[in-house]
PDB file of N, CA and C in Angstrom:
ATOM      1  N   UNK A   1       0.839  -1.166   0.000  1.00  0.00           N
ATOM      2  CA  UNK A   1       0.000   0.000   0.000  1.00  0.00           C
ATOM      3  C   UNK A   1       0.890   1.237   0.000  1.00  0.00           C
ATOM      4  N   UNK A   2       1.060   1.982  -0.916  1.00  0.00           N
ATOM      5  CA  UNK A   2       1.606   3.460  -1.210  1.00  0.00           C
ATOM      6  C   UNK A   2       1.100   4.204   0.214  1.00  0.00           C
ATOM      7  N   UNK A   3       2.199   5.046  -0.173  1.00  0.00           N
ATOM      8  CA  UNK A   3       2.192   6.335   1.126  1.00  0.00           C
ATOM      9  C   UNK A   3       1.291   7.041   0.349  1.00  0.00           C
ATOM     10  N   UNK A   4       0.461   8.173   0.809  1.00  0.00           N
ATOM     11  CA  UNK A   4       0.420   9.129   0.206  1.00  0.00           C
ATOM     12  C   UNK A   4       1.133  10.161  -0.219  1.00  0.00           C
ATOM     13  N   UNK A   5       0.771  10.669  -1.782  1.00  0.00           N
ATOM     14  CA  UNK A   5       1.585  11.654  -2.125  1.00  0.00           C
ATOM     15  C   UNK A   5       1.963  11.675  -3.604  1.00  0.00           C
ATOM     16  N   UNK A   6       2.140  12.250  -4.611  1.00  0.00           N
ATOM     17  CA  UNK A   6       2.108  12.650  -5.754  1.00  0.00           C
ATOM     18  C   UNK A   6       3.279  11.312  -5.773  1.00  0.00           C
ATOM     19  N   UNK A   7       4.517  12.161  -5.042  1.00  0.00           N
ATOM     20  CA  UNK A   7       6.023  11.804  -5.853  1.00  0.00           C
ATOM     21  C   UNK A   7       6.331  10.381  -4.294  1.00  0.00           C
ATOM     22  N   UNK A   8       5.267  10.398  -4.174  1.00  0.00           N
ATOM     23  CA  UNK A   8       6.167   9.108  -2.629  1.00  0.00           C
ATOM     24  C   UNK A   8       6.052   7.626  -3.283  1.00  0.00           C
ATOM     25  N   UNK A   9       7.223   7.286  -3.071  1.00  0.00           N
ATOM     26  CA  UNK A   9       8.086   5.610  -3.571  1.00  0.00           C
ATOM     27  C   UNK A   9       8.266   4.634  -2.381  1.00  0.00           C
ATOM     28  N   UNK A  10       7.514   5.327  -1.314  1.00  0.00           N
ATOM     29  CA  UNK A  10       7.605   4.109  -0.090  1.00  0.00           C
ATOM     30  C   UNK A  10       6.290   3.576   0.289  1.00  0.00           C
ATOM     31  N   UNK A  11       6.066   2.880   1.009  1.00  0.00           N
ATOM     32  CA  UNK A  11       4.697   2.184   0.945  1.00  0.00           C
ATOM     33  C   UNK A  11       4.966   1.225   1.679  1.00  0.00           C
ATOM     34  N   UNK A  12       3.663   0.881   2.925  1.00  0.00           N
ATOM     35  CA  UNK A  12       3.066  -0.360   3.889  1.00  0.00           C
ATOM     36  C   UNK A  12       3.174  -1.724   2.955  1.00  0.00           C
ATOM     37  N   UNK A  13       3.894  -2.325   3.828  1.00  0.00           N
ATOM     38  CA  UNK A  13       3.892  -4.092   3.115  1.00  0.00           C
ATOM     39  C   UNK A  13       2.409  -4.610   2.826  1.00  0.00           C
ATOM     40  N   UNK A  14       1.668  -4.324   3.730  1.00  0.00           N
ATOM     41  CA  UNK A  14       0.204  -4.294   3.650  1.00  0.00           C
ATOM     42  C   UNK A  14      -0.683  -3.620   4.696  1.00  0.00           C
ATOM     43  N   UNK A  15      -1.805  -3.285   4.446  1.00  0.00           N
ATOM     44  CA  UNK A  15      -3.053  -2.930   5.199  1.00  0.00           C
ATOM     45  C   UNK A  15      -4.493  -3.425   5.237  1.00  0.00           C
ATOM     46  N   UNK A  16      -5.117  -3.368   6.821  1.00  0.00           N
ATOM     47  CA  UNK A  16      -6.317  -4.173   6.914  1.00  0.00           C
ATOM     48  C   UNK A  16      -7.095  -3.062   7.087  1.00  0.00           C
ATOM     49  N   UNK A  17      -8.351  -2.933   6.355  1.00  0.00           N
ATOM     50  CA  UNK A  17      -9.517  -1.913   6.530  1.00  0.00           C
ATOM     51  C   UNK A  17     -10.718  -2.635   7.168  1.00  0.00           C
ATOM     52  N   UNK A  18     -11.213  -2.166   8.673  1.00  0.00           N
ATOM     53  CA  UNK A  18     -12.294  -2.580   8.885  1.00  0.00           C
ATOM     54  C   UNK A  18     -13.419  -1.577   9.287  1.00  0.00           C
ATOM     55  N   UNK A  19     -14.353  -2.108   9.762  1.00  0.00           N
ATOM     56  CA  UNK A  19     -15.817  -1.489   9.279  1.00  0.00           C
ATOM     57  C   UNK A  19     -16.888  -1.934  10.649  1.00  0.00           C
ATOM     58  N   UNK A  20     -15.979  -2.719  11.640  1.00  0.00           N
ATOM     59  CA  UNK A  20     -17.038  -2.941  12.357  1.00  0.00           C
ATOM     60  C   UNK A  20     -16.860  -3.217  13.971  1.00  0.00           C
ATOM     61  N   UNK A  21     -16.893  -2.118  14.655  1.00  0.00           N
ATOM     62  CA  UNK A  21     -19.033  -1.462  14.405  1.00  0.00           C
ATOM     63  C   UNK A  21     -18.579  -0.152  13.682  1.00  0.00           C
ATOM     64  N   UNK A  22     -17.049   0.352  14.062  1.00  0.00           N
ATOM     65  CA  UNK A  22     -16.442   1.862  12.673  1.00  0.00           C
ATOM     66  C   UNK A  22     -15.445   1.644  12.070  1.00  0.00           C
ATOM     67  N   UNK A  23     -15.372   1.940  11.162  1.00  0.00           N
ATOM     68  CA  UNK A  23     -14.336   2.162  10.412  1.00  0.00           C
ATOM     69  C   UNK A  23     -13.137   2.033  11.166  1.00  0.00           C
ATOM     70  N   UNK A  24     -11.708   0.898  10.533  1.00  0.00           N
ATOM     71  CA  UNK A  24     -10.522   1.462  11.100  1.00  0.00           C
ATOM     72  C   UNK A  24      -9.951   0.651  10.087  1.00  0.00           C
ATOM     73  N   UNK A  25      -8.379   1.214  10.675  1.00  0.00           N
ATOM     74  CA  UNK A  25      -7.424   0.774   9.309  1.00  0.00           C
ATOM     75  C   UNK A  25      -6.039   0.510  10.309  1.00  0.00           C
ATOM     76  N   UNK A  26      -5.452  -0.215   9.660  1.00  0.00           N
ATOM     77  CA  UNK A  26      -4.149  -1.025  10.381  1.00  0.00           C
ATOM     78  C   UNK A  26      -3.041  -0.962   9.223  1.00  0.00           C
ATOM     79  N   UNK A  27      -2.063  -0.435   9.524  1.00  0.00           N
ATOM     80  CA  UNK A  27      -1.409  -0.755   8.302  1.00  0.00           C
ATOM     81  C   UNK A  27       0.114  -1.410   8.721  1.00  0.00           C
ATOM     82  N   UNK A  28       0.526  -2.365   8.206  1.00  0.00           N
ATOM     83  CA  UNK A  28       1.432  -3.606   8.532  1.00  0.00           C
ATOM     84  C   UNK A  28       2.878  -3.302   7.636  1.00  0.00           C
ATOM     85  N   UNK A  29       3.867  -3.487   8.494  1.00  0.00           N
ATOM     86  CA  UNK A  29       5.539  -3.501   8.280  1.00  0.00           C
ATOM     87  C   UNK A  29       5.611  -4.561   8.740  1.00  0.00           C
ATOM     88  N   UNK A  30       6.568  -5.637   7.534  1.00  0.00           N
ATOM     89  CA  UNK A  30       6.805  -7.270   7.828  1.00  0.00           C
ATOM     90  C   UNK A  30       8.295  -6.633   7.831  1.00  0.00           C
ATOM     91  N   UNK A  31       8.700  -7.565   8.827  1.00  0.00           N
ATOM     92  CA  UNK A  31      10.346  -7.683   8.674  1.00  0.00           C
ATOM     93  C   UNK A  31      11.002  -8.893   9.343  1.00  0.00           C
ATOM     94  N   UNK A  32      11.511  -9.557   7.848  1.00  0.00           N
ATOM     95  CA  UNK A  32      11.861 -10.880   8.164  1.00  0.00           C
ATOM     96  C   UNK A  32      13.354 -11.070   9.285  1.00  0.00           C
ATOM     97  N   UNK A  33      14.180 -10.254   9.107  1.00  0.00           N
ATOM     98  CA  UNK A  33      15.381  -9.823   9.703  1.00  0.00           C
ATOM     99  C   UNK A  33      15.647  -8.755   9.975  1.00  0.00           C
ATOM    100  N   UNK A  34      15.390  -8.103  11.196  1.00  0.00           N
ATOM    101  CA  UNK A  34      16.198  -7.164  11.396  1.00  0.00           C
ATOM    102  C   UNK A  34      17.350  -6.791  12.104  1.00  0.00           C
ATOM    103  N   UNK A  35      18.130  -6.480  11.085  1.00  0.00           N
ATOM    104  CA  UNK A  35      19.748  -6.039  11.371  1.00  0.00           C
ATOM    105  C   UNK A  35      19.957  -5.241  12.146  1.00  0.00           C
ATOM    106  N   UNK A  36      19.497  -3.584  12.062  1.00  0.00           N
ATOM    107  CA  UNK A  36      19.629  -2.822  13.033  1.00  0.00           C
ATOM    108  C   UNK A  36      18.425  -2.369  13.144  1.00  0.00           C
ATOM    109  N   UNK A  37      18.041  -2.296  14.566  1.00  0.00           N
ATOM    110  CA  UNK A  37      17.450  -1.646  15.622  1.00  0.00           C
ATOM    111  C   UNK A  37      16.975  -0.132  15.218  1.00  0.00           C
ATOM    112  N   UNK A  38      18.196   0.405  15.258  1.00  0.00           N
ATOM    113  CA  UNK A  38      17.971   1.830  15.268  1.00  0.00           C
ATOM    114  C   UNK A  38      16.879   2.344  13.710  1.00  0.00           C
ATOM    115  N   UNK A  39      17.992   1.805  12.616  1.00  0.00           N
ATOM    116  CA  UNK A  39      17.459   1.983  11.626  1.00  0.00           C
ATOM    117  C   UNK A  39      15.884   1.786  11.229  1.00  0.00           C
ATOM    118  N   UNK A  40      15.422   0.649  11.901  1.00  0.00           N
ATOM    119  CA  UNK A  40      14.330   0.612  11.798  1.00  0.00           C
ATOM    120  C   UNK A  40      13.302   1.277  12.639  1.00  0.00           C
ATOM    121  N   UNK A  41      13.537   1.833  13.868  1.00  0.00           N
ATOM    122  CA  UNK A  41      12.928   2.019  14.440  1.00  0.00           C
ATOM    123  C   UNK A  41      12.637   3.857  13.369  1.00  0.00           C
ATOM    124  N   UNK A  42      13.073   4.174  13.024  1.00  0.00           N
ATOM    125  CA  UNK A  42      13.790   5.595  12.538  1.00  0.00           C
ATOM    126  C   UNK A  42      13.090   5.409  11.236  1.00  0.00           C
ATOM    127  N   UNK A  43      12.399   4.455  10.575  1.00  0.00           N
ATOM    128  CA  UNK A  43      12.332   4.150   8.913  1.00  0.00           C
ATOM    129  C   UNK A  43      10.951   4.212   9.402  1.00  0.00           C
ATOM    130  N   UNK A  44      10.648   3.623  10.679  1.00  0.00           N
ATOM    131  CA  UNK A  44       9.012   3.234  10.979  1.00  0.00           C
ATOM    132  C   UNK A  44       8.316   4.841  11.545  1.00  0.00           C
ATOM    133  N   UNK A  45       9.118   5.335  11.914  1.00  0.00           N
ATOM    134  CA  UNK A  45       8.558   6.489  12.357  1.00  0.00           C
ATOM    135  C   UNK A  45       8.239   7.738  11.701  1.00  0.00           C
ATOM    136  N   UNK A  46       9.558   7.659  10.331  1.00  0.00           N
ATOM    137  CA  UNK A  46       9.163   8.506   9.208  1.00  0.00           C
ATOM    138  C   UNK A  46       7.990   8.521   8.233  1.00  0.00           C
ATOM    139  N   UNK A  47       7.868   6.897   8.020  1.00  0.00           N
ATOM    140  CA  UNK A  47       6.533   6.314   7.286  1.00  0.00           C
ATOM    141  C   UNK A  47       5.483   6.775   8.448  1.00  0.00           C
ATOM    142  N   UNK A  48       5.193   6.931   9.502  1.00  0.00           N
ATOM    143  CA  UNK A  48       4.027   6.905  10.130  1.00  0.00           C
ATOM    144  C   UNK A  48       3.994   8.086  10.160  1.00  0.00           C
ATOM    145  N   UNK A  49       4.744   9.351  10.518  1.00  0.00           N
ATOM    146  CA  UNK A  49       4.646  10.386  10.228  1.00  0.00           C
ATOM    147  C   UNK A  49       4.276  11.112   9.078  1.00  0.00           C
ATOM    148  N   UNK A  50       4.337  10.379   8.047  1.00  0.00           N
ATOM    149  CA  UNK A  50       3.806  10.824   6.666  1.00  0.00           C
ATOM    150  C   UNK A  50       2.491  10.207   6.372  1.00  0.00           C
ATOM    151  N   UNK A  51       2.239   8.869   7.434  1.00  0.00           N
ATOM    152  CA  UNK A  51       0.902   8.735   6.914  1.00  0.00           C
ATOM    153  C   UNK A  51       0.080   8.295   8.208  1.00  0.00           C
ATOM    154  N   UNK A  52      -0.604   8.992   9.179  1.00  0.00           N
ATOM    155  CA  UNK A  52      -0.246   8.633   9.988  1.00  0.00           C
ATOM    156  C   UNK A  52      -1.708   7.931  10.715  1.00  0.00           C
ATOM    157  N   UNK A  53      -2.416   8.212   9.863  1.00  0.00           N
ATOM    158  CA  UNK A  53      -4.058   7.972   9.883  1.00  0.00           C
ATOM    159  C   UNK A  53      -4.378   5.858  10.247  1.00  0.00           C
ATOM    160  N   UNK A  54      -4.746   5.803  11.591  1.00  0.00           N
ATOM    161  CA  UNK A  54      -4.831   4.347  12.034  1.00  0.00           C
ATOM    162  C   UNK A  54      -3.892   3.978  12.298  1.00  0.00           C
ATOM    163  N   UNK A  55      -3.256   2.885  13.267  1.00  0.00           N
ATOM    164  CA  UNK A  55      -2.559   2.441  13.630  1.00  0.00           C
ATOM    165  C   UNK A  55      -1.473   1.569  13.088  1.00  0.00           C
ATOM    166  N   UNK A  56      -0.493   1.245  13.562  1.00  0.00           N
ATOM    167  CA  UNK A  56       0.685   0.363  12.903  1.00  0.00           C
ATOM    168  C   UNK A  56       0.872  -0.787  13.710  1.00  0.00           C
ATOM    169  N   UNK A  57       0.852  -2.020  12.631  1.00  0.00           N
ATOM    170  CA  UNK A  57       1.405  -3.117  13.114  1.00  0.00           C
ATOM    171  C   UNK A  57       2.823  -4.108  12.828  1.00  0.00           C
ATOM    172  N   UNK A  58       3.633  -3.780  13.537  1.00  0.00           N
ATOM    173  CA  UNK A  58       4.739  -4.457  13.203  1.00  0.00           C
ATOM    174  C   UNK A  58       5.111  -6.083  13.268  1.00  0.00           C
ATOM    175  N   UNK A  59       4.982  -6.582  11.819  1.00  0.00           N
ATOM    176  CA  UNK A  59       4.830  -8.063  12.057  1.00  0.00           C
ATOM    177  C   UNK A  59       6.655  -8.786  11.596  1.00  0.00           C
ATOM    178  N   UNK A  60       6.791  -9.525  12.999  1.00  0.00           N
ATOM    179  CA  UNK A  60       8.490  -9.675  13.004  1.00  0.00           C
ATOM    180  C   UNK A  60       8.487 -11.245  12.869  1.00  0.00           C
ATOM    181  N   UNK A  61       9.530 -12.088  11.747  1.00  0.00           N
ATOM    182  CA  UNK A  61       9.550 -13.547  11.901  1.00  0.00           C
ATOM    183  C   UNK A  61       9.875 -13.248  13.408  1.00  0.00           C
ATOM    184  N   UNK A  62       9.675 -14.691  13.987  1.00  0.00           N
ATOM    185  CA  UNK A  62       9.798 -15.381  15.406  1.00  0.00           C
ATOM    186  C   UNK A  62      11.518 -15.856  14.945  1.00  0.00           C
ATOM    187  N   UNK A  63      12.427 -15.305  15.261  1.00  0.00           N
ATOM    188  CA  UNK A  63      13.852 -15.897  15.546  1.00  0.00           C
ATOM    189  C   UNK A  63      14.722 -15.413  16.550  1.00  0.00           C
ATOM    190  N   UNK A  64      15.486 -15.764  17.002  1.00  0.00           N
ATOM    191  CA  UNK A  64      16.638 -15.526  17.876  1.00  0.00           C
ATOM    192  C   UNK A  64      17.570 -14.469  17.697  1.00  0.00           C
ATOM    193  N   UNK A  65      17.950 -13.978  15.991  1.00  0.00           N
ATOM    194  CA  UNK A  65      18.211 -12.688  16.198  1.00  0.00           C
ATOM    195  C   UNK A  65      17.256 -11.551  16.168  1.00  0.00           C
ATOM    196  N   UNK A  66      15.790 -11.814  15.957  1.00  0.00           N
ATOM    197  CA  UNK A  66      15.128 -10.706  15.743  1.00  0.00           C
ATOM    198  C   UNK A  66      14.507 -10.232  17.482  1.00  0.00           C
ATOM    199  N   UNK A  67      14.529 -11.017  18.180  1.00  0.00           N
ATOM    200  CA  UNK A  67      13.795 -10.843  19.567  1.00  0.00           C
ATOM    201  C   UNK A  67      15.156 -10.033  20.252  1.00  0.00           C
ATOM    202  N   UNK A  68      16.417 -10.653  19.525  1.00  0.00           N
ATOM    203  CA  UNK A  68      17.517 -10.269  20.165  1.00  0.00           C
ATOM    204  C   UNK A  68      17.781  -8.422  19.960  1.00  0.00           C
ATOM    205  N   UNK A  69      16.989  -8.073  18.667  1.00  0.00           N
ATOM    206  CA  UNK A  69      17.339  -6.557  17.797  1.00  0.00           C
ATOM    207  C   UNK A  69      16.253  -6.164  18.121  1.00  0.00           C
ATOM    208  N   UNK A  70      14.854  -6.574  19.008  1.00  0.00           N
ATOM    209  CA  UNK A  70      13.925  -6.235  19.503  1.00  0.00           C
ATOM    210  C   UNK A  70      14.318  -5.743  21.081  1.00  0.00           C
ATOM    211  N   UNK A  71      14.902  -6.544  21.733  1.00  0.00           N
ATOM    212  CA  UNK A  71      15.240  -6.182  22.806  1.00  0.00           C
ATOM    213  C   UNK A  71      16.547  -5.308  23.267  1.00  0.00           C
ATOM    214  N   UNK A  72      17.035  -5.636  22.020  1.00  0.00           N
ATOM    215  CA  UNK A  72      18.089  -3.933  22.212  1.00  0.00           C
ATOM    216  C   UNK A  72      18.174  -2.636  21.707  1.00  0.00           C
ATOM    217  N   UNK A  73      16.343  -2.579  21.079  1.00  0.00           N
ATOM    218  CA  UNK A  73      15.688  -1.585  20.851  1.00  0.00           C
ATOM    219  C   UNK A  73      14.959  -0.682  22.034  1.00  0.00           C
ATOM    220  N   UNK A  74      14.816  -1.829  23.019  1.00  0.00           N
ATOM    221  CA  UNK A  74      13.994  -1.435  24.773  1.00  0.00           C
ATOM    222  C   UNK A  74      13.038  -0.310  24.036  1.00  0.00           C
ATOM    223  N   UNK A  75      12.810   0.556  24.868  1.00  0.00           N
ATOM    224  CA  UNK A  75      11.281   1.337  24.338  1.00  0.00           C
ATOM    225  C   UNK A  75      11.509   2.283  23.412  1.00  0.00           C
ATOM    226  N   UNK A  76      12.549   2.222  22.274  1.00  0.00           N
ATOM    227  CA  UNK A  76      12.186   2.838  21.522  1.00  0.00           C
ATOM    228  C   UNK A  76      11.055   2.685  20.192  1.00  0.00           C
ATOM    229  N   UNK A  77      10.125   1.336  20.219  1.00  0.00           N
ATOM    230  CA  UNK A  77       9.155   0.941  19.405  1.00  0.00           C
ATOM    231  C   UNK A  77       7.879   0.983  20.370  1.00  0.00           C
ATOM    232  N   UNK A  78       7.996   1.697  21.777  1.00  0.00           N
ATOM    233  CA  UNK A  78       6.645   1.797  22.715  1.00  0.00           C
ATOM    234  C   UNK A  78       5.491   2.484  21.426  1.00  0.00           C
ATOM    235  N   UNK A  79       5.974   3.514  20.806  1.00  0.00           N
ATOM    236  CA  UNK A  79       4.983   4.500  20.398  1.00  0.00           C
ATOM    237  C   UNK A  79       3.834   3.834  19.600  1.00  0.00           C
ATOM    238  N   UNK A  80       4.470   2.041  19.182  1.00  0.00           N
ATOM    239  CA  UNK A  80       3.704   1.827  18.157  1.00  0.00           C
ATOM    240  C   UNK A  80       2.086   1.123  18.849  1.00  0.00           C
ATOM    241  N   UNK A  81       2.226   1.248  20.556  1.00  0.00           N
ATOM    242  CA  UNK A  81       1.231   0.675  20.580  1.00  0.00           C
ATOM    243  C   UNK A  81       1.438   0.072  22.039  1.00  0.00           C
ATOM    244  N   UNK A  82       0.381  -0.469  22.751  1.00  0.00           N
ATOM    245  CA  UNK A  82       0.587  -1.058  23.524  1.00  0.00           C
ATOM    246  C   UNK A  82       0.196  -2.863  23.577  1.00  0.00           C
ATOM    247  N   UNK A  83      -0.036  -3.118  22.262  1.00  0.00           N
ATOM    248  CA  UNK A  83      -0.770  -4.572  21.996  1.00  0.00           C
ATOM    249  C   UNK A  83       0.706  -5.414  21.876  1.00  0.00           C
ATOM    250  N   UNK A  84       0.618  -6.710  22.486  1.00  0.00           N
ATOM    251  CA  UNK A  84       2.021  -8.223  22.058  1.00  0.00           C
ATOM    252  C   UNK A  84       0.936  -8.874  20.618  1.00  0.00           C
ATOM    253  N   UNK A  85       1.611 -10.262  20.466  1.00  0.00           N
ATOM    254  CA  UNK A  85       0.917 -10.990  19.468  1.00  0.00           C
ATOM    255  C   UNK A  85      -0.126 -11.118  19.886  1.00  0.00           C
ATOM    256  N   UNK A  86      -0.265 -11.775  21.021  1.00  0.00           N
ATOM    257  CA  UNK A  86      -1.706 -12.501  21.353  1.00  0.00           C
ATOM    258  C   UNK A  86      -2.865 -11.762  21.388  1.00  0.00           C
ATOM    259  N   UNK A  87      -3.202 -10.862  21.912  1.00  0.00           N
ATOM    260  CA  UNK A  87      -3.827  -9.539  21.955  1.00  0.00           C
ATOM    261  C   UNK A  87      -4.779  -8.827  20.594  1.00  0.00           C
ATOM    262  N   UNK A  88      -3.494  -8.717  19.364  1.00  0.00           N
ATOM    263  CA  UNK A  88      -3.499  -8.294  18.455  1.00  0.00           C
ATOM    264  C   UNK A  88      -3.928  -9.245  17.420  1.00  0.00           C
ATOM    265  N   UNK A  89      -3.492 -10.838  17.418  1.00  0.00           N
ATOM    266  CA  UNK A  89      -4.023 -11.509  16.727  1.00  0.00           C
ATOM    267  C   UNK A  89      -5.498 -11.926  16.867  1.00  0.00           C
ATOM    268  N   UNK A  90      -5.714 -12.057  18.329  1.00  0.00           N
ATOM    269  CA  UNK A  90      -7.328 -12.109  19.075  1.00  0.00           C
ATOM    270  C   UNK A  90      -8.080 -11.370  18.134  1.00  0.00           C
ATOM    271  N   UNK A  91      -7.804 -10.158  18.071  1.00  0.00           N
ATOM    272  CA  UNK A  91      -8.840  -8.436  17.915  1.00  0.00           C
ATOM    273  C   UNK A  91      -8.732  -9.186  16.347  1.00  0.00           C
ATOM    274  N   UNK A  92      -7.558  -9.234  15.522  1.00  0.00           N
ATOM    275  CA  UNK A  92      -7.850  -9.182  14.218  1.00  0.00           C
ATOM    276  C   UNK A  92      -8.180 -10.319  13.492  1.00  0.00           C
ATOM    277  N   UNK A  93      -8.036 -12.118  13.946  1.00  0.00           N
ATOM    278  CA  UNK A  93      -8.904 -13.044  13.775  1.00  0.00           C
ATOM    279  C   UNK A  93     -10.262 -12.450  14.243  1.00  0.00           C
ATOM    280  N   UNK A  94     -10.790 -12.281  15.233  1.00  0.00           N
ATOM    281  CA  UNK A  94     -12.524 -11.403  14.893  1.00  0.00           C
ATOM    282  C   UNK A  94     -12.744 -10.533  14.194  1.00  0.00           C
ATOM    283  N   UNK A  95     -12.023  -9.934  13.542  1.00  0.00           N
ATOM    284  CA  UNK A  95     -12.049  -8.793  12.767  1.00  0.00           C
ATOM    285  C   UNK A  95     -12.626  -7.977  13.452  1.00  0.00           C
ATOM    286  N   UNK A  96     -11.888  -7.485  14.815  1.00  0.00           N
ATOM    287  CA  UNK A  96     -12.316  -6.249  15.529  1.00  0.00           C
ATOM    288  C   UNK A  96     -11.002  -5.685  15.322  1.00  0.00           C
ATOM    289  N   UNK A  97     -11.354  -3.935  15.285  1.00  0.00           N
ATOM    290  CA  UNK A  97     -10.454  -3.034  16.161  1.00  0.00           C
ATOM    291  C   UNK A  97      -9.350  -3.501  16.619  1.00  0.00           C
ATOM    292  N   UNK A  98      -8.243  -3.602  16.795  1.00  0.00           N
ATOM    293  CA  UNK A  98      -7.253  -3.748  17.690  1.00  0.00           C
ATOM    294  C   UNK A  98      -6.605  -2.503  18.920  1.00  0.00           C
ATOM    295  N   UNK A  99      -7.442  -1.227  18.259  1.00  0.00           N
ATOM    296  CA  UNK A  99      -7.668  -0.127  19.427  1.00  0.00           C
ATOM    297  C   UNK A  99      -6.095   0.185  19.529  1.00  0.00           C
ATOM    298  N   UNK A 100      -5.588   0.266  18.691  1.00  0.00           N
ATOM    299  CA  UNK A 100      -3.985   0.399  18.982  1.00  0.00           C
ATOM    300  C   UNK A 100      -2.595  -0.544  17.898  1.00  0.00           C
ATOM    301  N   UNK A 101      -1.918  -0.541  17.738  1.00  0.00           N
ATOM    302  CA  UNK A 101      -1.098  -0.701  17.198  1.00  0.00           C
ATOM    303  C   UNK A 101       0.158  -1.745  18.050  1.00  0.00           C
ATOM    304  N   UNK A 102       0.796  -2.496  17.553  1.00  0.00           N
ATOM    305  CA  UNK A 102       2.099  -2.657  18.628  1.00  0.00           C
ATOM    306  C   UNK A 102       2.988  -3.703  17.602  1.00  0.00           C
ATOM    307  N   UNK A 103       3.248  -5.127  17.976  1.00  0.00           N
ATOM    308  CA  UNK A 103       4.355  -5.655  17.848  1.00  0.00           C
ATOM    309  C   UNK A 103       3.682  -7.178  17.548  1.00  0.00           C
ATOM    310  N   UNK A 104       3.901  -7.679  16.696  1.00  0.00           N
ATOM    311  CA  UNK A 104       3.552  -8.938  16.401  1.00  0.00           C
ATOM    312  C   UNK A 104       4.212 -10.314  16.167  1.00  0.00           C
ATOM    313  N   UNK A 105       5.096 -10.925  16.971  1.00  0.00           N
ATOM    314  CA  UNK A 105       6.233 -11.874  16.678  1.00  0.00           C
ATOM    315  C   UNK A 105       5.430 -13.134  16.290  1.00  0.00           C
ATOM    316  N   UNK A 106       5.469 -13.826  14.906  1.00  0.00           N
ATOM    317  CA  UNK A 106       5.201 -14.923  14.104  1.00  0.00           C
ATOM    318  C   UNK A 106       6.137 -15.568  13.542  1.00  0.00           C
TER     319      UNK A 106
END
């Protein structure tokens, strides 16, 4: 899903639009490996700042270096939310709301 914007070349890996009981929208950053921490945390915040309408879900493979580049991130990915997997997968298998944004390890 494109950012908005005439000339913008970056864009959500994907997004969920729902409708019930209102309208909301989720829009999803997969990252199979992440290398650095910083960088990403810094890539996620520029994209949300440019688009910033509904919440963000960050969906991370389940591995040993990514929990490892997760946790030596400590709260600099708080902003995205206060939801873990379980939480977040609950709300969006019912296709409710997830009322927030956060962190999704699969």
């Amino acid at each position: 899903m494109p950012l908005p914007g005439e000339r913008e070349l970056r864009a959500w890996d994907a997004e969920i639009l729902g409708g019930h009981p209102s309208q909301w929208r989720a829009r999803i950053e997969a990252e199979t490996r992440i290398s650095d921490g910083q960088a990403l945390e810094r890539r996620l915040g520029l994209k949300f700042r440019d688009d910033p309408g509904g919440q963000l879900i960050l969906l991370v493979s389940d591995t040993r270096t990514n929990r490892r580049a997760l946790a030596s991130i400590g709260t600099g990915l708080d902003w995205l939310g206060p939801h873990g997997t379980r939480e977040m997968m609950a709300a969006l298998s019912a296709g409710r709301d997830p009322g927030g944004g956060g962190i999704v390890i699969l």
